[in-house]
Protein backbone atom coordinates (compact mmCIF):
# COMPACT_ATOMS: atom_id res chain seq x y z
CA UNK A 1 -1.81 24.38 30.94
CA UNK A 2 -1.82 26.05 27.34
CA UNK A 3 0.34 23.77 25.45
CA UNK A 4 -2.13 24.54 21.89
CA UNK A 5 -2.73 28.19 23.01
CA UNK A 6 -2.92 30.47 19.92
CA UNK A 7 -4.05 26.99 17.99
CA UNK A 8 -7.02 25.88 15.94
CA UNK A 9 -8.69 22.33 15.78
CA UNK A 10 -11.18 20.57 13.82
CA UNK A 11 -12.70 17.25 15.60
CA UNK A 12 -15.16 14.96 13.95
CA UNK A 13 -17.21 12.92 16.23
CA UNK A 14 -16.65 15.69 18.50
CA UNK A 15 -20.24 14.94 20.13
CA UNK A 16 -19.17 11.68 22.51
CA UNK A 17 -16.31 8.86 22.73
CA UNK A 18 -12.81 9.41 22.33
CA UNK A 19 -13.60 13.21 20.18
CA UNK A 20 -15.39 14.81 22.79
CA UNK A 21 -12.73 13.90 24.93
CA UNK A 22 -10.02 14.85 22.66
CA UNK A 23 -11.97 18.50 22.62
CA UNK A 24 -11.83 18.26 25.75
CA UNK A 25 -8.58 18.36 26.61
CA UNK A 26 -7.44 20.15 23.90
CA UNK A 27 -9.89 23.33 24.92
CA UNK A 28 -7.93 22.53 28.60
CA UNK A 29 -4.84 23.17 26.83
CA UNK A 30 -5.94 26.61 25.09
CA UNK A 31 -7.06 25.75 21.73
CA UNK A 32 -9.66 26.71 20.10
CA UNK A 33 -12.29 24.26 18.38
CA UNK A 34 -14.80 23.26 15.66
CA UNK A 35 -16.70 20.44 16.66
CA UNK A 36 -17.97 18.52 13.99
CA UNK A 37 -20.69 15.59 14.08
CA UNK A 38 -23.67 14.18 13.03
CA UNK A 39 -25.31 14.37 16.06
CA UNK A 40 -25.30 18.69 16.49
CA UNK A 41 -26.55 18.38 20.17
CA UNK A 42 -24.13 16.39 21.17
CA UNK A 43 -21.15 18.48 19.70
CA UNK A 44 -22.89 21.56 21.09
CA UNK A 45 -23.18 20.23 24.47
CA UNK A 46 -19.03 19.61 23.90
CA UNK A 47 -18.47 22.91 22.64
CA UNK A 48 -20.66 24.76 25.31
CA UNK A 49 -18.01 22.00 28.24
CA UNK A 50 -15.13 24.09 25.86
CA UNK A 51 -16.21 27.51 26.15
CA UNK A 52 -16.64 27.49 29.69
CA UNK A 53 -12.93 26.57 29.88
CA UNK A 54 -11.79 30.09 28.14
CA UNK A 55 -12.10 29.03 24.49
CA UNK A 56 -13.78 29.83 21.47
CA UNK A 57 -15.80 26.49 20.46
CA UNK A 58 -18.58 26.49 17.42
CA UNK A 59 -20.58 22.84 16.59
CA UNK A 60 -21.62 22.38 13.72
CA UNK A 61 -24.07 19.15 11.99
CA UNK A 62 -21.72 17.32 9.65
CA UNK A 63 -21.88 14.02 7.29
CA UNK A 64 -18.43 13.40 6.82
CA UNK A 65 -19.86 10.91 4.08
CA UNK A 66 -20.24 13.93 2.16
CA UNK A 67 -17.58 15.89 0.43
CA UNK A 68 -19.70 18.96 -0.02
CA UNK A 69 -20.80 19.12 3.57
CA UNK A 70 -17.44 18.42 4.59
CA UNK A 71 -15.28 21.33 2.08
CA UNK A 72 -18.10 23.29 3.66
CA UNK A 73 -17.52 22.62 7.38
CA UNK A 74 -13.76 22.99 6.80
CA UNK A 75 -13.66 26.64 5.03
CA UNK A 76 -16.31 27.53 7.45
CA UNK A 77 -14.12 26.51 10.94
CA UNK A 78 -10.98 28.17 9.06
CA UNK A 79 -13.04 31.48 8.70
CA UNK A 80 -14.36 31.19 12.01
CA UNK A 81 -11.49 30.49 13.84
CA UNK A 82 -8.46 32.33 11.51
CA UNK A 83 -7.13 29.11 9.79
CA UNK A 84 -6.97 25.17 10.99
CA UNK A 85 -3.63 23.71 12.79
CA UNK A 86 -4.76 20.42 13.79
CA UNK A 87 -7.24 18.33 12.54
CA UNK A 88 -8.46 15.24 14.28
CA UNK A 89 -10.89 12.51 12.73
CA UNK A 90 -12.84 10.41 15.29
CA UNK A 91 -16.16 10.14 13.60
CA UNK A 92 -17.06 6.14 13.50
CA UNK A 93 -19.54 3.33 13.23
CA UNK A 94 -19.28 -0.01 14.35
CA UNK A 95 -21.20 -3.03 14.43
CA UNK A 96 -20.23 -6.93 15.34
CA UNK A 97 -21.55 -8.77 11.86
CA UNK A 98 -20.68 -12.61 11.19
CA UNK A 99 -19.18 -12.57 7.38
CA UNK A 100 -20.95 -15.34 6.10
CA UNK A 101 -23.83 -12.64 6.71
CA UNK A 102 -22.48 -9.24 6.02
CA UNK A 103 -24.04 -7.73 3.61
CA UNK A 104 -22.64 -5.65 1.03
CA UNK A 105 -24.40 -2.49 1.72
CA UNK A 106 -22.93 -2.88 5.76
CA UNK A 107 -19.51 -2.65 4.21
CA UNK A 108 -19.60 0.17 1.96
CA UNK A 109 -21.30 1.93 4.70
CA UNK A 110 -18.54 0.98 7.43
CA UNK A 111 -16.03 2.16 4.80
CA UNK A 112 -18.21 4.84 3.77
CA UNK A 113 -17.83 6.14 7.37
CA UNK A 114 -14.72 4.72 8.88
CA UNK A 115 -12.40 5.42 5.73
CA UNK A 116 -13.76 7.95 2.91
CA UNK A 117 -14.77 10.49 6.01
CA UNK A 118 -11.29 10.16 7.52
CA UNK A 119 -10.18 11.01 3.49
CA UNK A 120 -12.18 14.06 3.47
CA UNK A 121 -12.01 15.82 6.13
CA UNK A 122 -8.02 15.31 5.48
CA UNK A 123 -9.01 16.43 1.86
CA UNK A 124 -10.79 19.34 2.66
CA UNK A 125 -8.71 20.45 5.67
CA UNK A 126 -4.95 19.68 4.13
CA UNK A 127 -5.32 23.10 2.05
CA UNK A 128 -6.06 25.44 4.87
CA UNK A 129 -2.87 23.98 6.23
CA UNK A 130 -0.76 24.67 3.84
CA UNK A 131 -2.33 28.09 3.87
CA UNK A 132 -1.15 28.63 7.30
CA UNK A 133 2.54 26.98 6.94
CA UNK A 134 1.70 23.22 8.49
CA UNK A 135 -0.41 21.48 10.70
CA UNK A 136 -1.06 18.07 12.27
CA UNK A 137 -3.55 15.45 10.92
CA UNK A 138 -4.39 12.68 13.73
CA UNK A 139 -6.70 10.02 12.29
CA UNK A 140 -8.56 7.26 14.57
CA UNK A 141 -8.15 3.71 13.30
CA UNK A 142 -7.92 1.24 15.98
CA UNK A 143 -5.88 -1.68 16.81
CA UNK A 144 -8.12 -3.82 14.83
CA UNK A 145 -7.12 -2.61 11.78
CA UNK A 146 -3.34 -4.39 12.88
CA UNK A 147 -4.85 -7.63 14.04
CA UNK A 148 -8.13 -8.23 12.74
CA UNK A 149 -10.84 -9.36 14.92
CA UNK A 150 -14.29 -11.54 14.17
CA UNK A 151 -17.31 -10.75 13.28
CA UNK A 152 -15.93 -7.14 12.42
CA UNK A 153 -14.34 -7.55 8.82
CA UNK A 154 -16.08 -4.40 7.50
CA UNK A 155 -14.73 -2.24 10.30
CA UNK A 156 -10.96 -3.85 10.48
CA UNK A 157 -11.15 -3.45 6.90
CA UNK A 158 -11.81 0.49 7.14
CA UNK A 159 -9.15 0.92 9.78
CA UNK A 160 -6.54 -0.90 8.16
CA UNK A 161 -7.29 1.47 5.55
CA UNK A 162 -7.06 4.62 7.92
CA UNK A 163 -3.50 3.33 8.33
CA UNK A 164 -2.51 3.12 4.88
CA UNK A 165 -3.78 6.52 4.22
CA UNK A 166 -2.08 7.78 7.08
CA UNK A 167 0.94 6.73 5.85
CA UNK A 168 0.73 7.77 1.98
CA UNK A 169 -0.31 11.50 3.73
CA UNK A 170 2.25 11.45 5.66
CA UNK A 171 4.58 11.18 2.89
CA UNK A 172 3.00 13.18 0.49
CA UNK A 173 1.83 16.22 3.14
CA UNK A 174 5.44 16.34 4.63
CA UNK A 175 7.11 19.16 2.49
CA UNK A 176 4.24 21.44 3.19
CA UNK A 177 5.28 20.77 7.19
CA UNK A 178 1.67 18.69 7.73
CA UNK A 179 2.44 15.84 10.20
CA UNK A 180 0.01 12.91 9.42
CA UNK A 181 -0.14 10.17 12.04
CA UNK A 182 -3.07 7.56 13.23
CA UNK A 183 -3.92 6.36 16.79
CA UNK A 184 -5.08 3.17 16.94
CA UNK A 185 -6.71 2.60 20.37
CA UNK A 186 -7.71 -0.86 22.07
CA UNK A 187 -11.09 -1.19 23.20
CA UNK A 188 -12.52 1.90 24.51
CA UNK A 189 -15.82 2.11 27.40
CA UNK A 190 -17.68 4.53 24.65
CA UNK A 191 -21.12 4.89 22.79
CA UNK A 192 -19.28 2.90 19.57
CA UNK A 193 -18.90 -0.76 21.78
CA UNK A 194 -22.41 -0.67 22.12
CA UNK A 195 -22.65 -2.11 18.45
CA UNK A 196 -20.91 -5.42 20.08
CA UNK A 197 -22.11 -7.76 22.04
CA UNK A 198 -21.58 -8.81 25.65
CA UNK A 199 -19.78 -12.25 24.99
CA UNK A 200 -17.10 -10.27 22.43
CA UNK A 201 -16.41 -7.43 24.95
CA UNK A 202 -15.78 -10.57 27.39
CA UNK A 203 -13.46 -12.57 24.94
CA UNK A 204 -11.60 -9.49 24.35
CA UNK A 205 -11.04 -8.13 27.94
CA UNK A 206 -9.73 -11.17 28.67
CA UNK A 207 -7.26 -10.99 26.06
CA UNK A 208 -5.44 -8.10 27.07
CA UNK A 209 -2.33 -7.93 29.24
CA UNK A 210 -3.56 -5.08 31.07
CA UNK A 211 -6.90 -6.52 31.97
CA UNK A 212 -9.49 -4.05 31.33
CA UNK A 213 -10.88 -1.69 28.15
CA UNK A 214 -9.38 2.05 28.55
CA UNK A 215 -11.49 5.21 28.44
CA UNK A 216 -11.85 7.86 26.40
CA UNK A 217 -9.72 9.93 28.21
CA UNK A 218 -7.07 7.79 28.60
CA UNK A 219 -6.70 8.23 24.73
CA UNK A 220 -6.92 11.72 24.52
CA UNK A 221 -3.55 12.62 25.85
CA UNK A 222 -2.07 10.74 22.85
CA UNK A 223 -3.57 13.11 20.57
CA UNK A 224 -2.19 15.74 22.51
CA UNK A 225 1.11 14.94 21.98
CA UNK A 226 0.32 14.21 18.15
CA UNK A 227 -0.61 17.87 18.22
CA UNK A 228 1.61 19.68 20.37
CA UNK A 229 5.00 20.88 19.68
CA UNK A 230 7.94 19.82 20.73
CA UNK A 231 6.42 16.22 22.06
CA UNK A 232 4.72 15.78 18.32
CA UNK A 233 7.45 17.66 16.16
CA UNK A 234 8.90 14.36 15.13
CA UNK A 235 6.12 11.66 14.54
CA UNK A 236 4.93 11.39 11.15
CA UNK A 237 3.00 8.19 9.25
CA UNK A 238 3.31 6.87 12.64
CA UNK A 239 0.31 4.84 14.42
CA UNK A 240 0.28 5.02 18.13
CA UNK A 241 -1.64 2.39 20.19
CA UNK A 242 -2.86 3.16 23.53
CA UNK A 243 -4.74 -0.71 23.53
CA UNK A 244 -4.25 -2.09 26.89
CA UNK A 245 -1.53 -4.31 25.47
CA UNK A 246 -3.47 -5.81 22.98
CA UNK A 247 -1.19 -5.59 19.87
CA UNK A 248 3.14 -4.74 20.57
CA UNK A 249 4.25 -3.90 17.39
């Protein structure tokens, strides 16, 4: 298949979860990819997985908490690859905290994370697109950030506000042909869950119509139609939720 051949993609949290899978498939459909994360082993273990499979793949150590390190990644993965096309953001953090003891410095780091990184890498990416004539932005939020959830105010709070930025991108990105849309998946069997505990993760599956958490991979394919052309060409401020049934908008 080589529905992104002749494209370019930045992922963050490109080293595990739902952006190594994302990288993976995309790199299955012909793209080429910088992988951006925190953790540079991991998103050079995903980029060597890439490069096996006939594409160019570089990793790359990234705080997405900062805008320097971020303009930085960005210009370098357009000069490296010829110019960016899509742009995912997956990096994360999650933790299950009661709010009667969250403590400030948990939620501006959960927003910190969850929000301002998903703002920068759009920040620092957006002009490279318009550069090359358009592009596709596909930000992670989750389905939390519709319905709320408990212990997890911090984190629903960030997400909501992945969707709200999606949207006012979306609008404002649209005459320079940039598609801006959010995926907002259910609960997902990655690294991130294993900030909650057993007794949520059993509360929760037992909410859902569809019985069970998804994986990683069962996400990706919704970013690939986000990025692809015709399936994306018409989804813009849009939030797609792969979530086992757990919100129906």
């Amino acid at each position: 298949m080589s529905s992104l051949r002749g494209k370019t993609a930045v992922i963050t949290g490109a080293g595990s979860g739902i952006g190594a899978a994302i990288a993976r498939l995309f790199a299955a459909e012909g793209a080429d990819l910088a992988l951006l994360d925190l953790d540079e082993a991991g998103a050079g273990a995903v980029a060597a997985e890439c490069t096996a499979l006939g594409v160019k793949a570089t990793a790359r150590r990234v705080d997405v908490t900062d805008s320097e390190d971020m303009r930085a990644a960005m210009d370098a993965a357009a000069g490296e690859l010829g110019g960016l096309d899509i742009l995912v953001s997956s990096a994360g953090i999650l933790d299950e905290t009661p709010f009667l003891e969250l403590s400030p410095e948990t939620f501006d780091r959960t927003l910190d994370v969850d929000l301002r990184g998903v703002f920068l890498a759009a920040r620092w990416a957006a002009p490279h697109m318009v550069e090359r004539g358009g592009g596709r932005i596909i930000n992670i939020s989750s389905q939390l950030g519709i319905k709320g959830g408990t212990g997890l105010a911090h984190y629903v709070s960030a997400k909501a506000g992945v969707i709200g930025l999606t949207k006012a991108l979306a609008l404002e990105l649209a005459p320079h042909s940039i598609l801006v849309n959010a995926i907002a998946p259910g609960p997902i069997f990655t690294p991130l869950i294993d900030g909650l505990s057993e007794d949520w993760k059993t509360a929760k599956q037992a909410e859902l119509p569809v019985g069970r958490f998804g994986t990683a991979e069962e996400v990706a394919p919704t970013a690939l139609l986000l990025a692809s052309s015709p399936g994306g060409n018409l989804y813009t401020g849009q939030t797609l939720g792969p979530n086992s049934g757990d919100v129906m908008p």
